[in-house]
N, C-alpha and C. Protein backbone atom coordinates (compact mmCIF):
# COMPACT_ATOMS: atom_id res chain seq x y z
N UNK A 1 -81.35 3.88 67.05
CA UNK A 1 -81.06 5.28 67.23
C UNK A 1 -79.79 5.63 66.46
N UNK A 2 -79.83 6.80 65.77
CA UNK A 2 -78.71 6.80 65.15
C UNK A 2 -78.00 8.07 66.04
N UNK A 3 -76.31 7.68 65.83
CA UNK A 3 -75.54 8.91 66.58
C UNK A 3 -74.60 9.08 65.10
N UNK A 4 -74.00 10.51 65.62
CA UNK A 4 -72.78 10.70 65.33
C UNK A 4 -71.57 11.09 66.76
N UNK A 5 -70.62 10.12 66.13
CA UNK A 5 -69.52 10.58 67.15
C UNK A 5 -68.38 11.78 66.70
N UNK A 6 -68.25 12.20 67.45
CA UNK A 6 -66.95 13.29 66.94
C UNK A 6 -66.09 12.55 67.79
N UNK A 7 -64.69 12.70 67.42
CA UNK A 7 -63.66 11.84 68.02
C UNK A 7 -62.18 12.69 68.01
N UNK A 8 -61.70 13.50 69.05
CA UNK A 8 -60.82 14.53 68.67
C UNK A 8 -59.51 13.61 69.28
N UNK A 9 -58.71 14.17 68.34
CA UNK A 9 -57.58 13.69 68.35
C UNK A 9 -56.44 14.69 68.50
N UNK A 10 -55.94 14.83 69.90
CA UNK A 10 -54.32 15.70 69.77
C UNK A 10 -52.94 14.57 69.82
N UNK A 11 -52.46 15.78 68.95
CA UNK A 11 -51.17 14.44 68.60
C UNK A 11 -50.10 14.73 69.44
N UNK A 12 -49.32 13.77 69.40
CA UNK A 12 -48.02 13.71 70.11
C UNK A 12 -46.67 14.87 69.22
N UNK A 13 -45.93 15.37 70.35
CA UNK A 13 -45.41 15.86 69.84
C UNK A 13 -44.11 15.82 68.53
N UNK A 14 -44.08 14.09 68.85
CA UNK A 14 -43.22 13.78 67.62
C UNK A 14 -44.19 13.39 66.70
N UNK A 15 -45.18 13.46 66.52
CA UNK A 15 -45.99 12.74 65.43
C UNK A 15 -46.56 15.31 64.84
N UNK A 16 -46.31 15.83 65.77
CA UNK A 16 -46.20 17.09 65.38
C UNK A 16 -44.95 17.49 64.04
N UNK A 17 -43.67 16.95 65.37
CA UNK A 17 -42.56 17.39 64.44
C UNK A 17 -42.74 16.47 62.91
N UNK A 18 -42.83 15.06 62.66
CA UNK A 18 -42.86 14.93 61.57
C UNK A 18 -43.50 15.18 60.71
N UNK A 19 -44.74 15.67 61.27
CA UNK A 19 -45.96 16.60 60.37
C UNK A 19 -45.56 17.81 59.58
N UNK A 20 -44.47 18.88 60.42
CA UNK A 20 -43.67 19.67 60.19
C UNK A 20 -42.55 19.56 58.95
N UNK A 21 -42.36 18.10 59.52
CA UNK A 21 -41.15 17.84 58.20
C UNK A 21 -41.98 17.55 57.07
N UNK A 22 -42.39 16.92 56.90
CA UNK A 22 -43.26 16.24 55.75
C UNK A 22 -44.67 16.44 56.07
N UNK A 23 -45.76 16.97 55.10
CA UNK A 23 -47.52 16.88 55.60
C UNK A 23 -47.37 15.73 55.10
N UNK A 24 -46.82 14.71 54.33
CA UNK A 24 -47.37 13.24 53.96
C UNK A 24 -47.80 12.81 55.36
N UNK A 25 -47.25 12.87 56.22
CA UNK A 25 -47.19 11.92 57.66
C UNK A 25 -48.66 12.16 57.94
N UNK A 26 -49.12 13.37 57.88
CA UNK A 26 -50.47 13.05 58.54
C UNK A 26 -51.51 13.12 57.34
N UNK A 27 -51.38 13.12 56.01
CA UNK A 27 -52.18 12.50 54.87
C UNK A 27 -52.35 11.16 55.17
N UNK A 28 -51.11 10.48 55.61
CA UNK A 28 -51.10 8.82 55.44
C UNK A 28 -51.68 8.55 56.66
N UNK A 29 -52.04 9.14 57.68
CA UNK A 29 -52.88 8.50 58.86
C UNK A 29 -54.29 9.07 58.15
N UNK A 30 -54.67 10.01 58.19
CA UNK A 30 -55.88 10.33 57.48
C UNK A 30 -56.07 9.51 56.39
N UNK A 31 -55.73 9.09 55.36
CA UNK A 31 -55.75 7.54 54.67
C UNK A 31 -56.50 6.73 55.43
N UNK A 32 -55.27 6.11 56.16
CA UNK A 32 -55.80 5.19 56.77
C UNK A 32 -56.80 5.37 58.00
N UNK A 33 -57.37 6.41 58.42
CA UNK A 33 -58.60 6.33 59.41
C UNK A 33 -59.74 6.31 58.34
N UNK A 34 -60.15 6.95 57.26
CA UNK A 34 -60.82 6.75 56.60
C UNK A 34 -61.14 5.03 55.88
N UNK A 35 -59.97 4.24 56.28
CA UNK A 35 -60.37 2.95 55.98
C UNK A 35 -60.63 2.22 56.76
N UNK A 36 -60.52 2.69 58.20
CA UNK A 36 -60.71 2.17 59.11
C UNK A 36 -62.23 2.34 59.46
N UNK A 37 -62.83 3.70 59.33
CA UNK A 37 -64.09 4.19 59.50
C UNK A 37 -64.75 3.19 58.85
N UNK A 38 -64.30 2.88 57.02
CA UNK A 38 -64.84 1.98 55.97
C UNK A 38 -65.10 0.74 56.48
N UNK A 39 -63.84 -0.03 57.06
CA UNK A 39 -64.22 -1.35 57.65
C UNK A 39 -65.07 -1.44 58.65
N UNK A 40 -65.32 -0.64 59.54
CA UNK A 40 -66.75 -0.73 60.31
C UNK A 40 -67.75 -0.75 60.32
N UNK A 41 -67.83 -0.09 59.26
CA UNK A 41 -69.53 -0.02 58.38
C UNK A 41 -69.90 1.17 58.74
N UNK A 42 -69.21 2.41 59.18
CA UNK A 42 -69.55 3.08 59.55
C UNK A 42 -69.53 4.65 58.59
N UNK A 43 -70.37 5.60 58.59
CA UNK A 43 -70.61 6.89 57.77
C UNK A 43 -69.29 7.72 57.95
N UNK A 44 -68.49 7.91 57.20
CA UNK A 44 -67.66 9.34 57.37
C UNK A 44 -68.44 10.50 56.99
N UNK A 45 -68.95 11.72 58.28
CA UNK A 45 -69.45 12.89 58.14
C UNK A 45 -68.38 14.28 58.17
N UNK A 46 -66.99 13.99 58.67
CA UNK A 46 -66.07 15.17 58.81
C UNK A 46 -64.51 14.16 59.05
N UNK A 47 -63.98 14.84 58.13
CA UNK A 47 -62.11 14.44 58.39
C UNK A 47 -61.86 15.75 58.18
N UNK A 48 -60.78 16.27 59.71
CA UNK A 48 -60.32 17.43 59.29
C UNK A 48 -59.74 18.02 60.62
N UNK A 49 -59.56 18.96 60.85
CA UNK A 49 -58.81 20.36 61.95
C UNK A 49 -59.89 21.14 62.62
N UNK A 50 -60.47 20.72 63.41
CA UNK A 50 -60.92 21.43 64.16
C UNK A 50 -60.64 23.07 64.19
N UNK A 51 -61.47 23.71 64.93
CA UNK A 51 -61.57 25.05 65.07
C UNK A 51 -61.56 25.13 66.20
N UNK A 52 -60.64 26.22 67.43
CA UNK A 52 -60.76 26.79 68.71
C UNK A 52 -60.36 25.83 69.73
N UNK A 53 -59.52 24.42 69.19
CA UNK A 53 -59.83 23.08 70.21
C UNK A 53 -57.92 22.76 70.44
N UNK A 54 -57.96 22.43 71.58
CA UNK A 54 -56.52 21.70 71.41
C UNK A 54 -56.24 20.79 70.85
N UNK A 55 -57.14 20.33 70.01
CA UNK A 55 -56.85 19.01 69.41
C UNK A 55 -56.47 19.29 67.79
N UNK A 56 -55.81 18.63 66.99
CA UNK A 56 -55.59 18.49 66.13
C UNK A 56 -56.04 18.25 64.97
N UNK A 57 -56.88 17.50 65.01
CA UNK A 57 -57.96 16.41 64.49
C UNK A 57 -59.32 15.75 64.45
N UNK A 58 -60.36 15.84 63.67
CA UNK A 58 -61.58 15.46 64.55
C UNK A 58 -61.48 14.32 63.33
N UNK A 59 -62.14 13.27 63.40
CA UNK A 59 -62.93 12.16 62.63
C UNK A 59 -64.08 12.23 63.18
N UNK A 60 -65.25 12.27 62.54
CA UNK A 60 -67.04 12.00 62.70
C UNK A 60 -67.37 11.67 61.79
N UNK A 61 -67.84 10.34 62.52
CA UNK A 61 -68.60 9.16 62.04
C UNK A 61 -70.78 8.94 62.38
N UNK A 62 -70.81 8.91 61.77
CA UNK A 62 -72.17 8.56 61.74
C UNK A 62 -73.05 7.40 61.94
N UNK A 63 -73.48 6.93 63.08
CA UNK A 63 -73.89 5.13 62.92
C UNK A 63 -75.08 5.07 63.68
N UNK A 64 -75.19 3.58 63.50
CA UNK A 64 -76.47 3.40 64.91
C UNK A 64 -76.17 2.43 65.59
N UNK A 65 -74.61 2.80 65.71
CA UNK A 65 -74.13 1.42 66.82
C UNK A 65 -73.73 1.86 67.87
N UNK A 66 -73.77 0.89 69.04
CA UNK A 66 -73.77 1.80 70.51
C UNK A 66 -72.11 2.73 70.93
N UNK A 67 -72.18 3.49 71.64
CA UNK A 67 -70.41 3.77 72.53
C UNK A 67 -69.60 2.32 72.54
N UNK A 68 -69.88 1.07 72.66
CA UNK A 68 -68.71 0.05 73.45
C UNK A 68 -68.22 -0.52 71.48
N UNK A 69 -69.39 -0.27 70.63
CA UNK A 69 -68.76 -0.85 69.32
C UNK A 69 -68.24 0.19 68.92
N UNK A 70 -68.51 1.80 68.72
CA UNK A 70 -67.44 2.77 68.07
C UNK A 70 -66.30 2.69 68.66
N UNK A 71 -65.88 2.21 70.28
CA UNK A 71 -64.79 2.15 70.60
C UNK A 71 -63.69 1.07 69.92
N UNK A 72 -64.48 0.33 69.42
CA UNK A 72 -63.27 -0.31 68.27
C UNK A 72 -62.82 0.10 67.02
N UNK A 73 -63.85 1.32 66.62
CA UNK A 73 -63.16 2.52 65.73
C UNK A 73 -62.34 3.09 66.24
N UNK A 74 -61.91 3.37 67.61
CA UNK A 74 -61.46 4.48 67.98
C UNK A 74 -60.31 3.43 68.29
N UNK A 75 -60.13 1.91 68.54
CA UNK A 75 -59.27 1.29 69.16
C UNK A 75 -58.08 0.96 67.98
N UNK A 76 -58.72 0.98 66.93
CA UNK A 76 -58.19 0.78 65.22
C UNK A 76 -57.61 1.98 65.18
N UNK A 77 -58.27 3.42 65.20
CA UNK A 77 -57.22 4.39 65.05
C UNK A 77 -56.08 4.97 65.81
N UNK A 78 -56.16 4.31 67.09
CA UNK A 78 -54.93 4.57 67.97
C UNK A 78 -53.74 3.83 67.33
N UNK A 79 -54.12 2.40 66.44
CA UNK A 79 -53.13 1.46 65.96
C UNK A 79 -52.71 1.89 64.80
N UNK A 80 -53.45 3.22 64.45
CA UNK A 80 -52.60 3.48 63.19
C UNK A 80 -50.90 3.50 63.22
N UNK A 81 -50.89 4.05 64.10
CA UNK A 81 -49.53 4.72 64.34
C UNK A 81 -49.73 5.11 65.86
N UNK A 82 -49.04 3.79 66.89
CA UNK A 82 -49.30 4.19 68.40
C UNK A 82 -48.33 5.16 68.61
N UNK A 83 -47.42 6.54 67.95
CA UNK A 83 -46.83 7.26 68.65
C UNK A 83 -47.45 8.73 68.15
N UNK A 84 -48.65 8.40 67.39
CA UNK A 84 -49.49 9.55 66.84
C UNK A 84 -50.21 10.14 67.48
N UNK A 85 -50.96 10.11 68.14
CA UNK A 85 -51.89 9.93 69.22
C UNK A 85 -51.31 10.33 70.94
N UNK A 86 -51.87 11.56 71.13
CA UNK A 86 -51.20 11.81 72.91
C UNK A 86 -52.53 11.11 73.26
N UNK A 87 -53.68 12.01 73.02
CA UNK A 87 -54.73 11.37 73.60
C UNK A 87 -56.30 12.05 72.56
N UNK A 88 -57.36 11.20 73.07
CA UNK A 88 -58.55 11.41 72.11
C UNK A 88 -59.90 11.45 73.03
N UNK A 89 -60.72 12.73 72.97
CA UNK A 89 -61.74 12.60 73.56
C UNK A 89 -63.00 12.60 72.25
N UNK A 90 -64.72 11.94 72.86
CA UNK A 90 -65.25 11.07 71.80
C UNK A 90 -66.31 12.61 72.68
N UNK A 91 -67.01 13.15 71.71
CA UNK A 91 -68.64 13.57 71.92
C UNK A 91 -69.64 13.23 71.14
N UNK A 92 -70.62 12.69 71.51
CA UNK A 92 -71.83 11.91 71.35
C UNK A 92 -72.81 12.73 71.23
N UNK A 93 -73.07 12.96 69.93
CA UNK A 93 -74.78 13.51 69.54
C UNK A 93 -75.54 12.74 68.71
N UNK A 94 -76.64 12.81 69.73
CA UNK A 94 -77.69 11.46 69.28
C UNK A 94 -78.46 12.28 67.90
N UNK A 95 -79.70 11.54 67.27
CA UNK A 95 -80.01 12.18 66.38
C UNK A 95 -81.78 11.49 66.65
């Protein structure tokens, strides 16, 4: 079965302010989630800013691997940078 996950990401407020100072800060995590997506074997379908959401951030990925293996996508991108990240909710549409 194949899914895509959407994976929203709101950031912390110091990972805000340095966004503020510099946009490199959140180019270079977006970098690196996109290589992270890569090492999984998994489809990048959306990197980007959400619309209407408190969140910051969506990554959607595309796969046919279950919820407990995307959570090690999602466990890789918390390690980008553990002060980036307040918190991340995942929605699941099957296909």
């Amino acid at each position: 079965m194949k899914y895509v996950y959407l994976w929203y990401v709101k950031m912390t407020q110091e990972a805000m302010q340095k966004f503020i100072a510099d946009n490199k800060y959140i180019q270079n995590w977006l970098t690196k989630a996109k290589e992270a997506v890569k090492k999984h074997g998994m489809k990048l379908v959306v990197l980007g800013s959400p619309f209407a959401t408190a969140e910051q951030i969506v990554v959607g990925v595309e796969t046919d691997v279950p919820l407990d293996e995307f959570n090690k996508l999602g466990s890789d991108l918390y390690k980008i940078d553990p002060a980036f990240i307040d918190y991340a909710k995942t929605y699941i549409i099957t296909q």
